[in-house]
C-alpha atoms as a PDB file:
ATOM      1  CA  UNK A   1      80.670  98.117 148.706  1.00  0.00           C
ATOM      2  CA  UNK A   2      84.228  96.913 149.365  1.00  0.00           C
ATOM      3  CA  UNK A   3      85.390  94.366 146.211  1.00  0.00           C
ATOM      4  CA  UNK A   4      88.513  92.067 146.163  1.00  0.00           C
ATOM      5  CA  UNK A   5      91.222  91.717 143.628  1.00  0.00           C
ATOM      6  CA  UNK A   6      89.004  88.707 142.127  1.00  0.00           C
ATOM      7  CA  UNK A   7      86.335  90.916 141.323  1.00  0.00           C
ATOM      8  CA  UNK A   8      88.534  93.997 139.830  1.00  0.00           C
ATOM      9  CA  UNK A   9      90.032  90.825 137.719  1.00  0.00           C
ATOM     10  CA  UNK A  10      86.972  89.476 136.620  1.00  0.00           C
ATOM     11  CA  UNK A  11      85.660  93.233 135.077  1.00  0.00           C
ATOM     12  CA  UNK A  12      89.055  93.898 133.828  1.00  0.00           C
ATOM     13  CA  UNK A  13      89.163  95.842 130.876  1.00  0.00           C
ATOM     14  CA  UNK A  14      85.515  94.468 129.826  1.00  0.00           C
ATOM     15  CA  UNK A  15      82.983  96.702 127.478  1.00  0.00           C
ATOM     16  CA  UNK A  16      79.653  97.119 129.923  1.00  0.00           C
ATOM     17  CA  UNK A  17      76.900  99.131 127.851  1.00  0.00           C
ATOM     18  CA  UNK A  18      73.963 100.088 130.368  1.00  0.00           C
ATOM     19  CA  UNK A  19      70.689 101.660 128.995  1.00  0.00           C
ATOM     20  CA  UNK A  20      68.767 104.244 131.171  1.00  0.00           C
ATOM     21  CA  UNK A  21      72.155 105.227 132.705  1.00  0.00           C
ATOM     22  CA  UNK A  22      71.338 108.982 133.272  1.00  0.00           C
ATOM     23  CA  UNK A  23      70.059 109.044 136.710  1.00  0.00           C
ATOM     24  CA  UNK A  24      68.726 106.469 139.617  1.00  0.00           C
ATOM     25  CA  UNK A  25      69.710 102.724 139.275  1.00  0.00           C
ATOM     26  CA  UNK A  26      71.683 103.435 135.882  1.00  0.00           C
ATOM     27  CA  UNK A  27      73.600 105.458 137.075  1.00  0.00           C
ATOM     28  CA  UNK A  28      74.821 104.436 139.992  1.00  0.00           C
ATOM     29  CA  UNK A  29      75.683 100.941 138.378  1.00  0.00           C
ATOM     30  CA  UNK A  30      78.042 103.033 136.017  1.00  0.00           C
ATOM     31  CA  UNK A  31      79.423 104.155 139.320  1.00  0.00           C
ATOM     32  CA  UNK A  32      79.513 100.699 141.317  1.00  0.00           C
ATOM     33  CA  UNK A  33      81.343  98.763 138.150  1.00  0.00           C
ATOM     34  CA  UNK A  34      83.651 101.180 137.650  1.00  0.00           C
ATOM     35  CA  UNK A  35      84.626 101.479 141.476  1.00  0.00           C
ATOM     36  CA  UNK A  36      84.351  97.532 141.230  1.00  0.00           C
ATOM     37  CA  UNK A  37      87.178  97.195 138.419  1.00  0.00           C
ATOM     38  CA  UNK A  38      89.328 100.216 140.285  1.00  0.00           C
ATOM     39  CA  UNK A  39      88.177 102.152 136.768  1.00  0.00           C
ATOM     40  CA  UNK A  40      89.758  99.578 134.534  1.00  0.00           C
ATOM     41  CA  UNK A  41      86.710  99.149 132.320  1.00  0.00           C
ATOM     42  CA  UNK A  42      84.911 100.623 129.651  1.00  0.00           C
ATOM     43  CA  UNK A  43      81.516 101.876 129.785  1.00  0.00           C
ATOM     44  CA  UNK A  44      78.867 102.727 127.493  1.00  0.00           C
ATOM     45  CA  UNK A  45      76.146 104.783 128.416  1.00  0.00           C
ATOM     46  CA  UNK A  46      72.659 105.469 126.698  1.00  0.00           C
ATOM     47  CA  UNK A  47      69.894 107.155 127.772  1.00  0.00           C
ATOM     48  CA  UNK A  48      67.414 110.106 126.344  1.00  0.00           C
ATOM     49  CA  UNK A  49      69.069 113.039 128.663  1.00  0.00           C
ATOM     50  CA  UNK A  50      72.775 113.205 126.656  1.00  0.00           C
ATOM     51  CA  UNK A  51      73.203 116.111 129.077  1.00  0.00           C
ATOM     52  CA  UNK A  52      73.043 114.034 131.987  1.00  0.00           C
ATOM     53  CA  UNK A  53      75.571 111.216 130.571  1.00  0.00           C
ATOM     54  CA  UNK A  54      77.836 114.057 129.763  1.00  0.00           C
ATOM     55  CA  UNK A  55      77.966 114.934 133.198  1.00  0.00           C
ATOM     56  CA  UNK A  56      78.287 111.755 134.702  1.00  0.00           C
ATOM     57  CA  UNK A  57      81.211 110.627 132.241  1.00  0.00           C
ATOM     58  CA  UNK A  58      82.860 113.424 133.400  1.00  0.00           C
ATOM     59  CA  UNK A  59      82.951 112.527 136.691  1.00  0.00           C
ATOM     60  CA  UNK A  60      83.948 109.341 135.835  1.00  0.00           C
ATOM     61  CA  UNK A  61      86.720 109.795 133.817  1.00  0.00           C
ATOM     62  CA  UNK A  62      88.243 112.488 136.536  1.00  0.00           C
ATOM     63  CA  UNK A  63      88.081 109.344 139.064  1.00  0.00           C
ATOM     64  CA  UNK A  64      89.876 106.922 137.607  1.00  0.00           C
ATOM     65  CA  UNK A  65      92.450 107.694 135.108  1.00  0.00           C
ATOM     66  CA  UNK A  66      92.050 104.212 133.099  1.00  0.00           C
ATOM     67  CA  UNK A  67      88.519 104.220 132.449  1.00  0.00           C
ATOM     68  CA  UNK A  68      87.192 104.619 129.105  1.00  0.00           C
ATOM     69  CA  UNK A  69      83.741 106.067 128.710  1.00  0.00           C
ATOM     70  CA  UNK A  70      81.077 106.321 125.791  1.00  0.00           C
ATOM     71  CA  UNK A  71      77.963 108.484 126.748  1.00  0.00           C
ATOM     72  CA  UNK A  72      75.590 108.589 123.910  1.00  0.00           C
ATOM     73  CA  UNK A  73      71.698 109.426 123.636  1.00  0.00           C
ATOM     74  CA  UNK A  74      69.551 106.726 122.597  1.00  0.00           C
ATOM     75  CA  UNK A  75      65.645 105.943 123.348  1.00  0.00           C
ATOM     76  CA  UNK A  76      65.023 102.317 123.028  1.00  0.00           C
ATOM     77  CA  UNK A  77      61.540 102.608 122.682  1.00  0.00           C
ATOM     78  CA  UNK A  78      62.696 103.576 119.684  1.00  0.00           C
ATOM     79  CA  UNK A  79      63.340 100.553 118.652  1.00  0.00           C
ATOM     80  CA  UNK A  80      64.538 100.659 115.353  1.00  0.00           C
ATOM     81  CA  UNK A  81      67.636 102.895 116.378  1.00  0.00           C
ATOM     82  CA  UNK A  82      68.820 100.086 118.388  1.00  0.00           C
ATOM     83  CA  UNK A  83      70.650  97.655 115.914  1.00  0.00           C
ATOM     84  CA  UNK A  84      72.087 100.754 113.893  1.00  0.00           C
ATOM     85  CA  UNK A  85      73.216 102.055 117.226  1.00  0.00           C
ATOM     86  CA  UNK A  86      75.016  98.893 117.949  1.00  0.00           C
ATOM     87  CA  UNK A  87      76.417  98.421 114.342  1.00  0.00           C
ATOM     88  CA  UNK A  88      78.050 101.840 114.523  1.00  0.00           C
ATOM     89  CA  UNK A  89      80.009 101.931 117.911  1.00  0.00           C
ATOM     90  CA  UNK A  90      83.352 102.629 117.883  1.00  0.00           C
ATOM     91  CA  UNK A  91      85.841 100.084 117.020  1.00  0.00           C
ATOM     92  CA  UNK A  92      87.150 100.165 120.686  1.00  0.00           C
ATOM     93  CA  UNK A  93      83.368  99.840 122.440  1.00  0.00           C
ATOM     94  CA  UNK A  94      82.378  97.821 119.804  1.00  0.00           C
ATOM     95  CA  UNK A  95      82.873  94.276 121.471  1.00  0.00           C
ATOM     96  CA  UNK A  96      80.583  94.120 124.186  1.00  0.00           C
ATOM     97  CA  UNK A  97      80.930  91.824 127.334  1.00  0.00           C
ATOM     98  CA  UNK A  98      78.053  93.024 129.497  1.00  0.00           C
ATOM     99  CA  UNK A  99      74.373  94.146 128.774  1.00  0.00           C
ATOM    100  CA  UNK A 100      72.534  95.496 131.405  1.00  0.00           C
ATOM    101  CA  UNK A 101      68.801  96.550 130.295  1.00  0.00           C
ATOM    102  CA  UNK A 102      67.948  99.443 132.694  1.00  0.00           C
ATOM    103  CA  UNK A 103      65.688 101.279 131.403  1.00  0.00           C
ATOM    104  CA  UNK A 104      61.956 101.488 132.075  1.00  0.00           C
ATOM    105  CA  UNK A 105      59.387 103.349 133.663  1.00  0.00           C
ATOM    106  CA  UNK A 106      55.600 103.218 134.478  1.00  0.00           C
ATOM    107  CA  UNK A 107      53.199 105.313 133.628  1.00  0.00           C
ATOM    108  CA  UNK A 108      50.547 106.262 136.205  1.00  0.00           C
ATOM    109  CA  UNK A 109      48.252 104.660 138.672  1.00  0.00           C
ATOM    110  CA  UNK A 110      44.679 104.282 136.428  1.00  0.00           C
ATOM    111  CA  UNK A 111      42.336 101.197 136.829  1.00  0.00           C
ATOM    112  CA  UNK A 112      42.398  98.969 133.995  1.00  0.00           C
ATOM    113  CA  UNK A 113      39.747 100.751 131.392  1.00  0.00           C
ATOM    114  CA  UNK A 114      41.042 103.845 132.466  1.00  0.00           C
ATOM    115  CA  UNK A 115      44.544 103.840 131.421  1.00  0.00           C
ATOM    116  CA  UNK A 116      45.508 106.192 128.634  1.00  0.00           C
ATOM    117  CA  UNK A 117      46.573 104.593 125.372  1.00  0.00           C
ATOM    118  CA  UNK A 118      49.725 106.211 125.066  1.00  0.00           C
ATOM    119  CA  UNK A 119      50.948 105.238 128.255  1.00  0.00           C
ATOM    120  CA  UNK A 120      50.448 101.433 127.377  1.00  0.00           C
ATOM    121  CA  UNK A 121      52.572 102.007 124.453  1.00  0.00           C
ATOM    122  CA  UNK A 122      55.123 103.684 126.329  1.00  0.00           C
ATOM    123  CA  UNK A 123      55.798 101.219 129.209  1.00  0.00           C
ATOM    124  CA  UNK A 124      55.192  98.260 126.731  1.00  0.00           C
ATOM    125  CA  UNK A 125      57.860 100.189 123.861  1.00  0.00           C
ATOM    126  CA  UNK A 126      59.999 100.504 126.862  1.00  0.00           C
ATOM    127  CA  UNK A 127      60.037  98.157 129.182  1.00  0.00           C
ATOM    128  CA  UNK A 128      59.500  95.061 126.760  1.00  0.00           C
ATOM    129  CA  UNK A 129      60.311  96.032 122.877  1.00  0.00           C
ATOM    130  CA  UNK A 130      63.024  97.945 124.045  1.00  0.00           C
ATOM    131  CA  UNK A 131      64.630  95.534 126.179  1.00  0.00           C
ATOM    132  CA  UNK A 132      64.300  92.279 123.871  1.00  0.00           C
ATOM    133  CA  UNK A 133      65.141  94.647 120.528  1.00  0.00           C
ATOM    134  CA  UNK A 134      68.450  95.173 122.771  1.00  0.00           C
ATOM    135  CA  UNK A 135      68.914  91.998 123.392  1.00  0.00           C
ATOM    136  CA  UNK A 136      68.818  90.566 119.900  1.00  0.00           C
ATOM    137  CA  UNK A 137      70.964  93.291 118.575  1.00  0.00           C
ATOM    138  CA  UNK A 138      73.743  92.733 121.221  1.00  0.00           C
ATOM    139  CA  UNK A 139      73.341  88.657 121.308  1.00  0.00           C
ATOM    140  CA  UNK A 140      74.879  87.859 118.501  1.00  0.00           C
ATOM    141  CA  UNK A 141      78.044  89.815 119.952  1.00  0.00           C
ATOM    142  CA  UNK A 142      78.459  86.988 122.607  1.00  0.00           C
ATOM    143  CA  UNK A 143      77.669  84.274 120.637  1.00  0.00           C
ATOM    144  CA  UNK A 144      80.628  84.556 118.305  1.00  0.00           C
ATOM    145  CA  UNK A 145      82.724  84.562 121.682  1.00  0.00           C
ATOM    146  CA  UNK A 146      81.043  82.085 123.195  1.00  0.00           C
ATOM    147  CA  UNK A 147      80.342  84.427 126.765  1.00  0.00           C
ATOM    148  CA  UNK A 148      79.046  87.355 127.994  1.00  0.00           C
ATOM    149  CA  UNK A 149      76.420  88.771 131.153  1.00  0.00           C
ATOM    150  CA  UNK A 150      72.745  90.216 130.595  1.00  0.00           C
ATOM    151  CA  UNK A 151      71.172  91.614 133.279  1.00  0.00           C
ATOM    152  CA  UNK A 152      67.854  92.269 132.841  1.00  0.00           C
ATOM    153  CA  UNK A 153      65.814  94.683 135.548  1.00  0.00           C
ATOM    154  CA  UNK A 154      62.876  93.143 136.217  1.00  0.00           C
ATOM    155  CA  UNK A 155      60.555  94.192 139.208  1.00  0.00           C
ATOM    156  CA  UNK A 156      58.695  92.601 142.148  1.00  0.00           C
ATOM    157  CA  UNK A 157      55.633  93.969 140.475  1.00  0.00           C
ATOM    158  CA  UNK A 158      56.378  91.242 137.981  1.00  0.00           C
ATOM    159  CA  UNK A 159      56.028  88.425 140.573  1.00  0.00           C
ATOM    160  CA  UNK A 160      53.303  90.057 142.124  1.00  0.00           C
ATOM    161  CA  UNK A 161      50.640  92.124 140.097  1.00  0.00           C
ATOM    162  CA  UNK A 162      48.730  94.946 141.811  1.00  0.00           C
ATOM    163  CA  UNK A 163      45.783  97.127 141.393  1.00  0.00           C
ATOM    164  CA  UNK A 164      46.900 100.327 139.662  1.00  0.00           C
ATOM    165  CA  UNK A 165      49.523  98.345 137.749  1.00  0.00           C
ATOM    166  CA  UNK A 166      47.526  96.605 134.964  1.00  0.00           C
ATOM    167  CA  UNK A 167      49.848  97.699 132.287  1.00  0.00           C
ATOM    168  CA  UNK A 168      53.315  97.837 134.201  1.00  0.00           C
ATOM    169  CA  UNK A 169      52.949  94.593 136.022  1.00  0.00           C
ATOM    170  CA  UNK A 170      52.355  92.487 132.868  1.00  0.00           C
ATOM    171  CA  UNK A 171      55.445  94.615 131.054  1.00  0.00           C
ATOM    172  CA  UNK A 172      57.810  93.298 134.057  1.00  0.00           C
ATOM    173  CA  UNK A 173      56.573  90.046 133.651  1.00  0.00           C
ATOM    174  CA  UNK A 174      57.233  89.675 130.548  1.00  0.00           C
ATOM    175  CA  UNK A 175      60.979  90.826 131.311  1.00  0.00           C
ATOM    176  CA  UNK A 176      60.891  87.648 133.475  1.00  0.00           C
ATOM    177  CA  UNK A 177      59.815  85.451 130.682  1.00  0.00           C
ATOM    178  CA  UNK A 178      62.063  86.479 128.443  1.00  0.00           C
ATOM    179  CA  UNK A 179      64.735  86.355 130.895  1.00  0.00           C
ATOM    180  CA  UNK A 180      63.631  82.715 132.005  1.00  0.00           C
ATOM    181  CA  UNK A 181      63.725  81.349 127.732  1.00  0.00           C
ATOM    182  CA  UNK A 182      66.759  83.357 126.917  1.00  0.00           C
ATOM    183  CA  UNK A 183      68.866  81.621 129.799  1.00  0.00           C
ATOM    184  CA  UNK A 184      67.236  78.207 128.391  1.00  0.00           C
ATOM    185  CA  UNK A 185      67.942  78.507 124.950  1.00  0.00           C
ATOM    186  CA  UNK A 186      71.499  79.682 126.190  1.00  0.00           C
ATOM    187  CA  UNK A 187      71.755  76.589 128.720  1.00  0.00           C
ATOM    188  CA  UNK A 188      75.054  75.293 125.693  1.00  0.00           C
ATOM    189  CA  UNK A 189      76.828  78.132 126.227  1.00  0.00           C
ATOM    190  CA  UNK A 190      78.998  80.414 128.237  1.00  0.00           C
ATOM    191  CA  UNK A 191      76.442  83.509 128.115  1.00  0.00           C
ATOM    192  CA  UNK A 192      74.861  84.457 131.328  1.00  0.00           C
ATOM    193  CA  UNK A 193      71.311  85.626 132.047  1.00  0.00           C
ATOM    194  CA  UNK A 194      70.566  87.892 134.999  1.00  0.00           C
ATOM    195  CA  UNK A 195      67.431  88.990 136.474  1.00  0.00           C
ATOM    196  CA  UNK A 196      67.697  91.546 139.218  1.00  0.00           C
ATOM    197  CA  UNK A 197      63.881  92.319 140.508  1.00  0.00           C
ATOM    198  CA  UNK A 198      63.688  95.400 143.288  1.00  0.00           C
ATOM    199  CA  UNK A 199      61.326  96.120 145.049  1.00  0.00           C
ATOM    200  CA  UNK A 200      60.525  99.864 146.693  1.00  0.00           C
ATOM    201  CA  UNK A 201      63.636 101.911 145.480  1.00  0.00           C
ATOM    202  CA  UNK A 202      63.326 106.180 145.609  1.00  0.00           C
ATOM    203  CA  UNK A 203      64.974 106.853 142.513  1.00  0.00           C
ATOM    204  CA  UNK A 204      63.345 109.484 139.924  1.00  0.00           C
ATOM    205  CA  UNK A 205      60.953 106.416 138.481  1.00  0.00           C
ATOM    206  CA  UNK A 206      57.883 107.969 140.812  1.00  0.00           C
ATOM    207  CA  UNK A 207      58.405 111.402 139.841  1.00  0.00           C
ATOM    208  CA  UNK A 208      57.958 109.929 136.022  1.00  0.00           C
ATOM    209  CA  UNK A 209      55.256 107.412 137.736  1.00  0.00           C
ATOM    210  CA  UNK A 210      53.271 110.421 138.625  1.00  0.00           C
ATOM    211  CA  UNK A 211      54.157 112.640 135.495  1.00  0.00           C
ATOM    212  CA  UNK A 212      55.911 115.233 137.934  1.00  0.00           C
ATOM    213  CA  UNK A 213      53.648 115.497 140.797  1.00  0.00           C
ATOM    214  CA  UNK A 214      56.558 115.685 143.723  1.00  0.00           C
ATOM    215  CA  UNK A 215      54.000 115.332 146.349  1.00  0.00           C
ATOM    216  CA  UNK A 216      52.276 112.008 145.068  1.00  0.00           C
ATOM    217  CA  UNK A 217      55.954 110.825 144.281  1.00  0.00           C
ATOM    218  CA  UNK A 218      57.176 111.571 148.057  1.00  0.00           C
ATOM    219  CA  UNK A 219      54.048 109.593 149.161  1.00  0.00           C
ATOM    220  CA  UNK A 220      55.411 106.192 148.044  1.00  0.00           C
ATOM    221  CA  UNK A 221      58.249 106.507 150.377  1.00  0.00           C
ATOM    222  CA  UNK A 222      56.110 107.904 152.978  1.00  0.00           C
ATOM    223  CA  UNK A 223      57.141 106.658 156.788  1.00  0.00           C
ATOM    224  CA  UNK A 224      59.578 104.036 155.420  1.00  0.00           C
ATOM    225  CA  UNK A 225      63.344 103.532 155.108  1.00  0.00           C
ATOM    226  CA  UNK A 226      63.385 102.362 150.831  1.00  0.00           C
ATOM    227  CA  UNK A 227      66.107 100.578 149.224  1.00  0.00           C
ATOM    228  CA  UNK A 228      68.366 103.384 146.831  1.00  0.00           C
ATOM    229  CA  UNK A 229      69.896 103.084 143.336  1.00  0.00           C
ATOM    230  CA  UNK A 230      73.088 102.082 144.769  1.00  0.00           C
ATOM    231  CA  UNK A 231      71.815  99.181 146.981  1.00  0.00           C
ATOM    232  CA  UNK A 232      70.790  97.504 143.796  1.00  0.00           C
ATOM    233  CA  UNK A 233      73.562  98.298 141.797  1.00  0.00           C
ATOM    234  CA  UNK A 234      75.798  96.734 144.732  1.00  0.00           C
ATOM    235  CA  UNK A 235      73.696  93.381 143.415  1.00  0.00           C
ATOM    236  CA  UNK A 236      74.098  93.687 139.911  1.00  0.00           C
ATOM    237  CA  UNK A 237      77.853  94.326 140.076  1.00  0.00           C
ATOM    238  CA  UNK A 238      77.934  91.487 142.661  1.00  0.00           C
ATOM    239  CA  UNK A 239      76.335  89.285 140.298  1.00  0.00           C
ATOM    240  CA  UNK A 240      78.654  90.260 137.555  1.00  0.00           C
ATOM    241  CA  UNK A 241      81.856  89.351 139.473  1.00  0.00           C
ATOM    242  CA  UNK A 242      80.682  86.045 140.300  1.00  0.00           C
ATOM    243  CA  UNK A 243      82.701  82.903 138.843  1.00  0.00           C
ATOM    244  CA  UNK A 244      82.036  82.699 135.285  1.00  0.00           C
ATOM    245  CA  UNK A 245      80.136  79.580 135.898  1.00  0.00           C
ATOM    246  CA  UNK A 246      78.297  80.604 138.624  1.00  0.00           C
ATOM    247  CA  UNK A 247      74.911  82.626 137.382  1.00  0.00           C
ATOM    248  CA  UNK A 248      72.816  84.858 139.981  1.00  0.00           C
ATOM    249  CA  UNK A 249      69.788  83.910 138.140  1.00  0.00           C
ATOM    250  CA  UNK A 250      67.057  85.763 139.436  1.00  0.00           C
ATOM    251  CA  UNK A 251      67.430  88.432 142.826  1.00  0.00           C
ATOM    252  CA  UNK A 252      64.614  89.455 144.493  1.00  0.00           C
ATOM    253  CA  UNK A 253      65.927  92.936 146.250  1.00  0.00           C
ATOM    254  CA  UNK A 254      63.384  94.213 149.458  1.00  0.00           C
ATOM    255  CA  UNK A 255      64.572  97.310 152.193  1.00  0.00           C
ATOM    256  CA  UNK A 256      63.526  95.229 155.587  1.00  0.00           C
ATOM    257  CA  UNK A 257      60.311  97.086 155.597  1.00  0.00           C
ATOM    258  CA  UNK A 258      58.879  95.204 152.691  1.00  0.00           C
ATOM    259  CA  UNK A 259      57.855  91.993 152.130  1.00  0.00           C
ATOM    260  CA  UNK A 260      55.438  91.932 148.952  1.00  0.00           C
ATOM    261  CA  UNK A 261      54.614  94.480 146.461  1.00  0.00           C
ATOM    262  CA  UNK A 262      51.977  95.893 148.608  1.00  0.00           C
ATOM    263  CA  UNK A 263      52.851  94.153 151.802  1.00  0.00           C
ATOM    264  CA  UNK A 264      55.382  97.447 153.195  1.00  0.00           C
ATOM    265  CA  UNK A 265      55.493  98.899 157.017  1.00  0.00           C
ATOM    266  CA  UNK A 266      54.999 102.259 157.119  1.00  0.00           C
ATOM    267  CA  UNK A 267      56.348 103.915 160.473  1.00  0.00           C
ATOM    268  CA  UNK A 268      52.971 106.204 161.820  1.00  0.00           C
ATOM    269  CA  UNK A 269      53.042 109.824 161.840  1.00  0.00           C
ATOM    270  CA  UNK A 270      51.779 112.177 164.354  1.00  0.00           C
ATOM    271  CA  UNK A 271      49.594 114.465 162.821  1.00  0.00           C
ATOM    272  CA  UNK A 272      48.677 116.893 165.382  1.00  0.00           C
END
């Protein structure tokens, strides 16, 4: 995506930590900010796979010459890492402008009564603990400055619940509920709350989805054209350049082959 001089202004030289930054949507919202602010910006990036950071601050930092990077492991269903995470940063990453809670993941496809107990811990230690235990350690951060941008990845399967998702539908939901109280109990001050909910987007989340069956994970995108990790990264980064009194407060993100969660064209196949 092609961004102005108002946008590369309005990033400039801001702190943006992303969670889940190692691969898919993450990632390439590491990428679109940086291209966004011409690589005036500093970025720090958590996920479980350091290995993966590594490699993506690398290519980073031989891009643009001004960005600074901070690549660190961190699993926030872990959740009591978080706040000593935060408290320890370095001095120079340590005054965050921009949250945006990435990760998550779902965990199989089992009717409710089915669905393996650790799984439900996972998604909800994920998805939920994870993102609000981020939240409150990084909150009081922008209060003493009086601004700052969360973004908070929701999902259409959060608007719209579906059979095989009993335990990942209600964990995106609840992303929406916190998102909806946090922007309301924010409503006297300069802090902005973004949802950004996609729908069908072939990242690695199915392979995970389907613990590593490739053939189950290929299925989901079966006979249609999906959105990618950078389409919705174009939308968070376009939210984030925004006016800062203008808030893109909820965006629901659909390729044109999808209208619901379940409601998706499929083009037919000729199997002779």
């Amino acid at each position: 995506m092609s961004y102005g001089p108002k946008a590369a202004e309005r990033l400039s030289g801001k702190i943006i930590l992303i969670t889940g930054a190692s691969s898919g949507i993450g990632e390439a919202t590491a990428k679109e900010a940086a291209a966004a602010a011409n690589g005036d910006i500093k970025l720090i990036l958590t996920a479980r796979r350091k290995e993966k950071l590594d490699k993506l601050a690398s290519e980073l930092t031989s891009t643009y010459p001004k960005i600074k990077v901070l690549a660190e492991s961190l699993d926030v269903s872990k959740t009591d890492t978080i706040k000593p995470f935060i408290e320890k940063l370095p001095q120079e990453f340590s005054d965050i402008d921009v949250l945006v809670n990435n990760a998550g993941l779902a965990l199989g496809r089992d009717e409710i009564g089915s669905i393996l107990s650790e799984d439900i811990q996972a998604m909800f230690q994920t998805n939920v603990l994870g993102l609000i235990s981020m939240t409150q350690a990084v909150l009081p951060i922008f209060k003493k400055k009086n601004r700052g941008d969360i973004v908070n990845l929701g999902s259409v399967a959060g608007r719209d619940p579906y059979p095989g998702g009993g335990i990942y539908c209600p964990t995106k939901a609840s992303v929406k509920s916190f998102s909806h109280v946090l922007r309301k109990e924010l409503i006297n001050t300069k802090i902005r709350v973004l949802e950004v909910d996609p729908g069908n987007v072939e990242t690695e989340f199915s392979n995970v989805r389907f613990k590593g069956d490739l053939q189950k994970a290929k299925s989901v995108y079966a006979g249609t054209e999906p959105l990618y990790a950078d389409d919705v990264a174009e939308i968070i980064v376009f939210g984030l350049t925004r006016k800062e009194n203008t808030v893109l407060a909820e965006s629901l993100v659909f390729s044109t082959n999808q209208a619901s969660a379940f409601h998706i064209y499929r083009e037919p196949t000729n199997n002779l």
